[in-house]
Protein backbone atom coordinates (compact mmCIF):
# COMPACT_ATOMS: atom_id res chain seq x y z
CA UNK A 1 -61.82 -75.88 -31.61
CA UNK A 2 -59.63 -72.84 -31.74
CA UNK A 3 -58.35 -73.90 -35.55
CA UNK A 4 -62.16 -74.37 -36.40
CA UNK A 5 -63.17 -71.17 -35.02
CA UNK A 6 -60.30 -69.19 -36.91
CA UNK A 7 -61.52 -70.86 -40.09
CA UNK A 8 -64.99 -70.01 -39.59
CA UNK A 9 -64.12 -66.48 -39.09
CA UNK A 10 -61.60 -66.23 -42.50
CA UNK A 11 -64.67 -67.91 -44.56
CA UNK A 12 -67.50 -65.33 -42.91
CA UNK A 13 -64.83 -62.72 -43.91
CA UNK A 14 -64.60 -64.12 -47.26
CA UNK A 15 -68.38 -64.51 -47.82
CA UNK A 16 -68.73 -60.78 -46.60
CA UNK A 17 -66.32 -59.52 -48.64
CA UNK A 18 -67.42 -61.41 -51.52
CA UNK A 19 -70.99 -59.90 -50.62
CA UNK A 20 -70.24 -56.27 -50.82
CA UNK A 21 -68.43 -56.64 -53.67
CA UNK A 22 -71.56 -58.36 -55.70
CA UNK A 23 -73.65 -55.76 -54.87
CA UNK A 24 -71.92 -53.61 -57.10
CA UNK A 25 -71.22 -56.27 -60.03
CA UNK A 26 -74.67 -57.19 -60.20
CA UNK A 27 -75.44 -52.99 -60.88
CA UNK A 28 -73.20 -53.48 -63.50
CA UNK A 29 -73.12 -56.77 -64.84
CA UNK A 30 -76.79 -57.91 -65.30
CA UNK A 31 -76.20 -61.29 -66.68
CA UNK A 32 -75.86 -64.09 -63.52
CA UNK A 33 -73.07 -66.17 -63.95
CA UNK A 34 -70.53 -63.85 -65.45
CA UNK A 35 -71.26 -61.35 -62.69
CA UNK A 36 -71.16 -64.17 -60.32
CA UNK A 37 -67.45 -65.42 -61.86
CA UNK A 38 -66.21 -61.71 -61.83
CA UNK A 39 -67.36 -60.99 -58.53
CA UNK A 40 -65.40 -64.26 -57.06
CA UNK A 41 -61.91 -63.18 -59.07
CA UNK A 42 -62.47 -59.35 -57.77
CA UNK A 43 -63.39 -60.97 -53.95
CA UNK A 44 -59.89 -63.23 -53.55
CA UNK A 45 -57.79 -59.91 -54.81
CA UNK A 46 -59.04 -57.99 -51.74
CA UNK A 47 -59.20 -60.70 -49.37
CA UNK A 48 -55.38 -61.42 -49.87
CA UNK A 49 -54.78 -57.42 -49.90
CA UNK A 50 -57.03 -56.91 -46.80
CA UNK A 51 -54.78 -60.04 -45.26
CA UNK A 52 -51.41 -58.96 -45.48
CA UNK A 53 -52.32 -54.77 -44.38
CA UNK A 54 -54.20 -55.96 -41.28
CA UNK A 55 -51.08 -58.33 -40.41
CA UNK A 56 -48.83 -55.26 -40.78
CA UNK A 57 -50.77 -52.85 -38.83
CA UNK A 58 -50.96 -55.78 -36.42
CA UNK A 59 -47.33 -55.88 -36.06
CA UNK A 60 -47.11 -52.13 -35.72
CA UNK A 61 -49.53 -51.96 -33.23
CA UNK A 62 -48.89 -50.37 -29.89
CA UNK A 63 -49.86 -50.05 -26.55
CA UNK A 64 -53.33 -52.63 -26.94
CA UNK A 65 -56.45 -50.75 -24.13
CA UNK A 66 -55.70 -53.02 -21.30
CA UNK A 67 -52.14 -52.68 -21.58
CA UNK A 68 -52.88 -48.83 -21.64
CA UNK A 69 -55.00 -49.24 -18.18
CA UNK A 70 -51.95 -50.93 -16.86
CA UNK A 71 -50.18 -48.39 -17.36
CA UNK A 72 -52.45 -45.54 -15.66
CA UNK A 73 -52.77 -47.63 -12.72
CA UNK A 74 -49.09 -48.91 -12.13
CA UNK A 75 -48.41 -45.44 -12.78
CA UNK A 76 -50.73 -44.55 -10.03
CA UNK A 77 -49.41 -47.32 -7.64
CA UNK A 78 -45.73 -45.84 -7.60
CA UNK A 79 -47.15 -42.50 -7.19
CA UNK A 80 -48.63 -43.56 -3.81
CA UNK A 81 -45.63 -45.67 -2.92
CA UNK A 82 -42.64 -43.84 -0.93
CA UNK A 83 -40.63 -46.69 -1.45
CA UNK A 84 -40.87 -46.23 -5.70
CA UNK A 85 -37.37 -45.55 -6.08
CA UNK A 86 -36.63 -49.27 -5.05
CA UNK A 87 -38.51 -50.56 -7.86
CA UNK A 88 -36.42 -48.48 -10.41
CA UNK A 89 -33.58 -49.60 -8.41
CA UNK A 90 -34.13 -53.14 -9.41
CA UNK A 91 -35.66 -52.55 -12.74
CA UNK A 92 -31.87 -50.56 -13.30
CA UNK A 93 -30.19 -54.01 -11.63
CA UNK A 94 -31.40 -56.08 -13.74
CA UNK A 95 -29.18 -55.22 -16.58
CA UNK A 96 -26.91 -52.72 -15.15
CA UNK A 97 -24.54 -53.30 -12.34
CA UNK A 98 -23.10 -49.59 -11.09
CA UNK A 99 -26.57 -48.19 -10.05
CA UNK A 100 -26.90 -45.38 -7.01
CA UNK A 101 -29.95 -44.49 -5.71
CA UNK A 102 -30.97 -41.43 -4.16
CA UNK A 103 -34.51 -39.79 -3.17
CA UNK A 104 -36.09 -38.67 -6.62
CA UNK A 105 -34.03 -40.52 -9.01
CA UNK A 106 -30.92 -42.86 -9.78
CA UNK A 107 -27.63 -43.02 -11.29
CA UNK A 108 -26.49 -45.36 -13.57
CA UNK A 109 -22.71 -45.77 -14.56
CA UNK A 110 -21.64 -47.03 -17.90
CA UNK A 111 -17.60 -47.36 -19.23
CA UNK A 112 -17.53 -44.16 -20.16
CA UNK A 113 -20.81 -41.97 -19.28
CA UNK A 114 -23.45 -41.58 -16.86
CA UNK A 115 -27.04 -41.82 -16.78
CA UNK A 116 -29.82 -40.25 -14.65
CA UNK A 117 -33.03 -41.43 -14.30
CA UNK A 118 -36.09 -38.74 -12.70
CA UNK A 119 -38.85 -39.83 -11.47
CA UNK A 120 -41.71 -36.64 -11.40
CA UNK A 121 -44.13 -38.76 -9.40
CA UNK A 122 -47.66 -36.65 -9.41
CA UNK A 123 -49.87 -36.02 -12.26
CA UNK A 124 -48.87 -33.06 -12.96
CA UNK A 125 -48.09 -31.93 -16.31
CA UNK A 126 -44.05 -31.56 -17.01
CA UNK A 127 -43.85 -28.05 -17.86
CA UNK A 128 -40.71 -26.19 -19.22
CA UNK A 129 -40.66 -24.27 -16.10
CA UNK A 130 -40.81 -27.43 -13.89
CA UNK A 131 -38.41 -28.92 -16.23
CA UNK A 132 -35.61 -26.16 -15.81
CA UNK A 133 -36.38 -26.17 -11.55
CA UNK A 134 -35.50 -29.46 -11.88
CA UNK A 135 -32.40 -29.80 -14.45
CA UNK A 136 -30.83 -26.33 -12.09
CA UNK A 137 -30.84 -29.00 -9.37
CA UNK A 138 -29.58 -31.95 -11.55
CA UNK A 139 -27.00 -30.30 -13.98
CA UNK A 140 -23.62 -31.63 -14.33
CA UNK A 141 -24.50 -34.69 -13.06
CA UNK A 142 -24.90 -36.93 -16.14
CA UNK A 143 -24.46 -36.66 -19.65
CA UNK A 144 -27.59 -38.60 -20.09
CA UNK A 145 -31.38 -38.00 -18.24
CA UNK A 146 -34.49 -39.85 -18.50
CA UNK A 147 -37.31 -37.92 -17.22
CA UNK A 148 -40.30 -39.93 -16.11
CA UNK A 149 -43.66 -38.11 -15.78
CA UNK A 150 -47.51 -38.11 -16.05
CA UNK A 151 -46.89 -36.34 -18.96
CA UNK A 152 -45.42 -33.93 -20.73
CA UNK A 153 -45.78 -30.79 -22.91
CA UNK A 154 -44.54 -31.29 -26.42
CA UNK A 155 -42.54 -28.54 -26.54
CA UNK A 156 -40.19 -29.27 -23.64
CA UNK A 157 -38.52 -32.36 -25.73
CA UNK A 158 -37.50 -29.09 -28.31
CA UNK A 159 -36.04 -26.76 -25.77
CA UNK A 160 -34.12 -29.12 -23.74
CA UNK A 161 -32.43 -29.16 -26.98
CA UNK A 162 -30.53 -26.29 -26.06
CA UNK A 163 -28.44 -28.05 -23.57
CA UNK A 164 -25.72 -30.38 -24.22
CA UNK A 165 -27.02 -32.86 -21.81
CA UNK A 166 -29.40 -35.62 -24.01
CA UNK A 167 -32.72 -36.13 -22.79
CA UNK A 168 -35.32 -38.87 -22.79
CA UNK A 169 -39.07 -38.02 -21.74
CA UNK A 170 -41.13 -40.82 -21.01
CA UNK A 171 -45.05 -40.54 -20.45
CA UNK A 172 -47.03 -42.61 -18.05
CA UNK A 173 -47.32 -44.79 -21.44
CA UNK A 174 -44.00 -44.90 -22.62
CA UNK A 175 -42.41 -45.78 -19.37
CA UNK A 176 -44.53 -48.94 -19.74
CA UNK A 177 -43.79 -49.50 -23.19
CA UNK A 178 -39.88 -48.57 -23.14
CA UNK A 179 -39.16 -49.94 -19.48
CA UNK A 180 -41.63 -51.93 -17.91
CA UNK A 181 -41.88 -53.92 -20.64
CA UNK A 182 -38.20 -53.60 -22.31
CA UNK A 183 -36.92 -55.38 -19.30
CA UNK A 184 -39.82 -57.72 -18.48
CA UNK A 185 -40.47 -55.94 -14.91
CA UNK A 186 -43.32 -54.50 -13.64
CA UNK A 187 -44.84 -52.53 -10.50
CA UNK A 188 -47.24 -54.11 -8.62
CA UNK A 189 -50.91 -52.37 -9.24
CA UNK A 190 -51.83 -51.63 -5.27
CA UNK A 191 -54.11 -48.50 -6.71
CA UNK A 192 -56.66 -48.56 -9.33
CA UNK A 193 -58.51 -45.96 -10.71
CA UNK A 194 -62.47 -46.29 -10.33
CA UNK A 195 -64.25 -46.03 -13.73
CA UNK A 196 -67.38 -43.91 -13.82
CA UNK A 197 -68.97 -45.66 -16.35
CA UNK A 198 -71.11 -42.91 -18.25
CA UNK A 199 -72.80 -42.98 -21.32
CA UNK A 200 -71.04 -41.33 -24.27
CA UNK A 201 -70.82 -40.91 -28.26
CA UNK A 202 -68.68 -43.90 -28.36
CA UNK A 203 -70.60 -46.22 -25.81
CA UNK A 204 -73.02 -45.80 -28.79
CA UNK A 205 -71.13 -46.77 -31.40
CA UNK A 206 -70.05 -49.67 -29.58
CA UNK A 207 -73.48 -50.44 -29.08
CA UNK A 208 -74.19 -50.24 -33.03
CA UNK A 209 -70.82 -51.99 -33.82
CA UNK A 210 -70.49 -54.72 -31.44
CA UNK A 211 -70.20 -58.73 -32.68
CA UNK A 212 -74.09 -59.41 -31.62
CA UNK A 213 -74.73 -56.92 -34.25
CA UNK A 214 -73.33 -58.27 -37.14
CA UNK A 215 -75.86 -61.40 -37.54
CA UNK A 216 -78.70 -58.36 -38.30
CA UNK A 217 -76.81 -56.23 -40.30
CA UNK A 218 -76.03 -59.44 -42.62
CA UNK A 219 -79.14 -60.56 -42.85
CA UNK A 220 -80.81 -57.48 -44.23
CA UNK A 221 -77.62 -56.72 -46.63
CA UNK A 222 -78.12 -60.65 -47.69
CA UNK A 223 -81.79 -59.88 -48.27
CA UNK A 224 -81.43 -56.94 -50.41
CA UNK A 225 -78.67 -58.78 -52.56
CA UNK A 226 -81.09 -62.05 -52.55
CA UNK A 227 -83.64 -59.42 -54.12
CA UNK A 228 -81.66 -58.30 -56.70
CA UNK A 229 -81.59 -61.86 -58.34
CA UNK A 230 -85.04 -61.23 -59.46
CA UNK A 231 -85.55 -57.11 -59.38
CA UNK A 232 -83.53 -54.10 -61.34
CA UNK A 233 -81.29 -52.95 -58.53
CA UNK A 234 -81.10 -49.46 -58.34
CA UNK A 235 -77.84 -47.31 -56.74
CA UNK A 236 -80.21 -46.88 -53.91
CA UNK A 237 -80.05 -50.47 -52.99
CA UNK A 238 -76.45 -50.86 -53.69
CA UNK A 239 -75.37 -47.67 -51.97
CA UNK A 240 -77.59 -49.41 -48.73
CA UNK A 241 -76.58 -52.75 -49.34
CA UNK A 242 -72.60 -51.97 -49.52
CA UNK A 243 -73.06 -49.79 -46.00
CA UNK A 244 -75.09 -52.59 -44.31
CA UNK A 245 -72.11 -55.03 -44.98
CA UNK A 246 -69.37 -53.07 -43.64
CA UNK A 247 -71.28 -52.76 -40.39
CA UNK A 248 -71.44 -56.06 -40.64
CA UNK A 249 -67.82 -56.86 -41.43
CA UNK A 250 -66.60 -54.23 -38.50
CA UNK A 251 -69.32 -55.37 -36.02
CA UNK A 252 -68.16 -59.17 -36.40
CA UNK A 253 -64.23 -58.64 -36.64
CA UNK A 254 -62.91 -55.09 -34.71
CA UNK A 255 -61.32 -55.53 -31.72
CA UNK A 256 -61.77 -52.39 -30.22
CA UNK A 257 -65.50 -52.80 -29.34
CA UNK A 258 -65.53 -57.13 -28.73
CA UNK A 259 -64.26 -57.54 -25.87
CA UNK A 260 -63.01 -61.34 -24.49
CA UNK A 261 -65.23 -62.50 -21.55
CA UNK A 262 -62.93 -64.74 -19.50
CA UNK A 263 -64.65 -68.13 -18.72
CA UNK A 264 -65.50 -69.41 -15.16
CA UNK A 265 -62.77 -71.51 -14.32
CA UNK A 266 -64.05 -73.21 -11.96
């Protein structure tokens, strides 16, 4: 069923693609078949195009929205733990095997350096002035330290430049992304943020975009192309035509408005 659905959705892409881009022939071309014939050559050019960039960008894609609420509430969850350190402590462990722990942060040895790992847990912002309170109390201790934080201002990565030390800062995101998930270990969520749900610019839009959209949008863009079998089309109609089909095309196939419902399982 899975196969059959995937199909579907690469013909309905196809058909909508091959839509928007008659529109436009038919303005131009006002003889049936030929527009028809030129439309279809013009259609399978784009849909291979459109094929391999969304499969890149795929690949290249980061941090996906529930990954990113992991994040903010694991983040959270070590914040209220007092026993955080032991987390890092086995997250070093697990690939490194000369690890100290003290209160804020831990140690790690390699052959022929040292690395120190800080963990700022609060949410609030690292600051180059809470940056230098903490290296004065760190210096000389490693030749390598990972700062992990809330977040940070930009411009601390340039002036710890000015030290010899090298230094990694890592956001409540990339701490997921470069740790968490680089060695497969994660904090348990015990806290979650509560979500005041209120209505904004872009609940709208993904109101106007979302999949139970798209069957209205394409039926009134199929409509106006229908009519233009048997009328002059105008720019009017193709200018309206060509917008009602992308809303069509993004309502049925973003991802960032649809939304998975899990099924009862049982």
């Amino acid at each position: 069923m899975r196969k059959i659905s995937l199909i579907f959705q690469e013909i309905l892409k196809f058909f909508l693609i091959y839509l928007l881009v008659f529109v436009w022939i038919r303005y131009f071309v006002q003889r049936l078949l030929p527009a028809i014939f030129i439309t279809l050559l013009i259609t399978i050019v784009l849909y291979v195009a459109l094929y391999f960039i969304l499969r890149r960008r795929k690949n290249k894609e980061g941090l996906k929205l529930k990954e990113k609420e992991d994040a903010e509430n694991m983040f959270f969850s070590l914040v209220c733990d007092d026993k955080r350190m032991d987390f890092f402590m086995k997250l070093a462990l697990s690939k490194h095997k000369n690890v100290k722990k003290y209160g804020k942060y831990l140690i790690i040895q390699h052959e022929n350096m040292k690395t120190l790992l800080y963990v700022k847990a609060d949410f609030e912002n690292l600051t180059i002035p809470i940056f230098m309170e903490i290296y004065n109390k760190l210096k000389g201790k490693a030749q390598k330290m990972v700062f992990v934080s809330y977040s940070y201002d930009r411009e601390v990565t340039s002036f710890a430049q000015n030290f010899d030390t090298y230094f990694i800062f890592l956001d409540r995101y990339s701490v997921y992304e470069k740790l968490y998930k680089f060695y497969n270990i994660f904090p348990e969520i015990k806290q979650k943020y509560k979500k005041d749900k209120k209505l904004t610019f872009k609940d709208f839009i993904a109101y106007s975009f979302n999949k139970k959209r798209a069957k209205g949008y394409l039926i009134s863009s199929f409509l106006l192309v229908l009519s233009s079998l048997f009328v002059r089309t105008t720019i009017y109609y193709c200018i309206t035509a060509s917008l009602l089909i992308l809303f069509a095309i993004f309502s049925q196939f973003n991802t960032t408005f649809n939304f998975k419902e899990e099924k009862e399982v049982l």
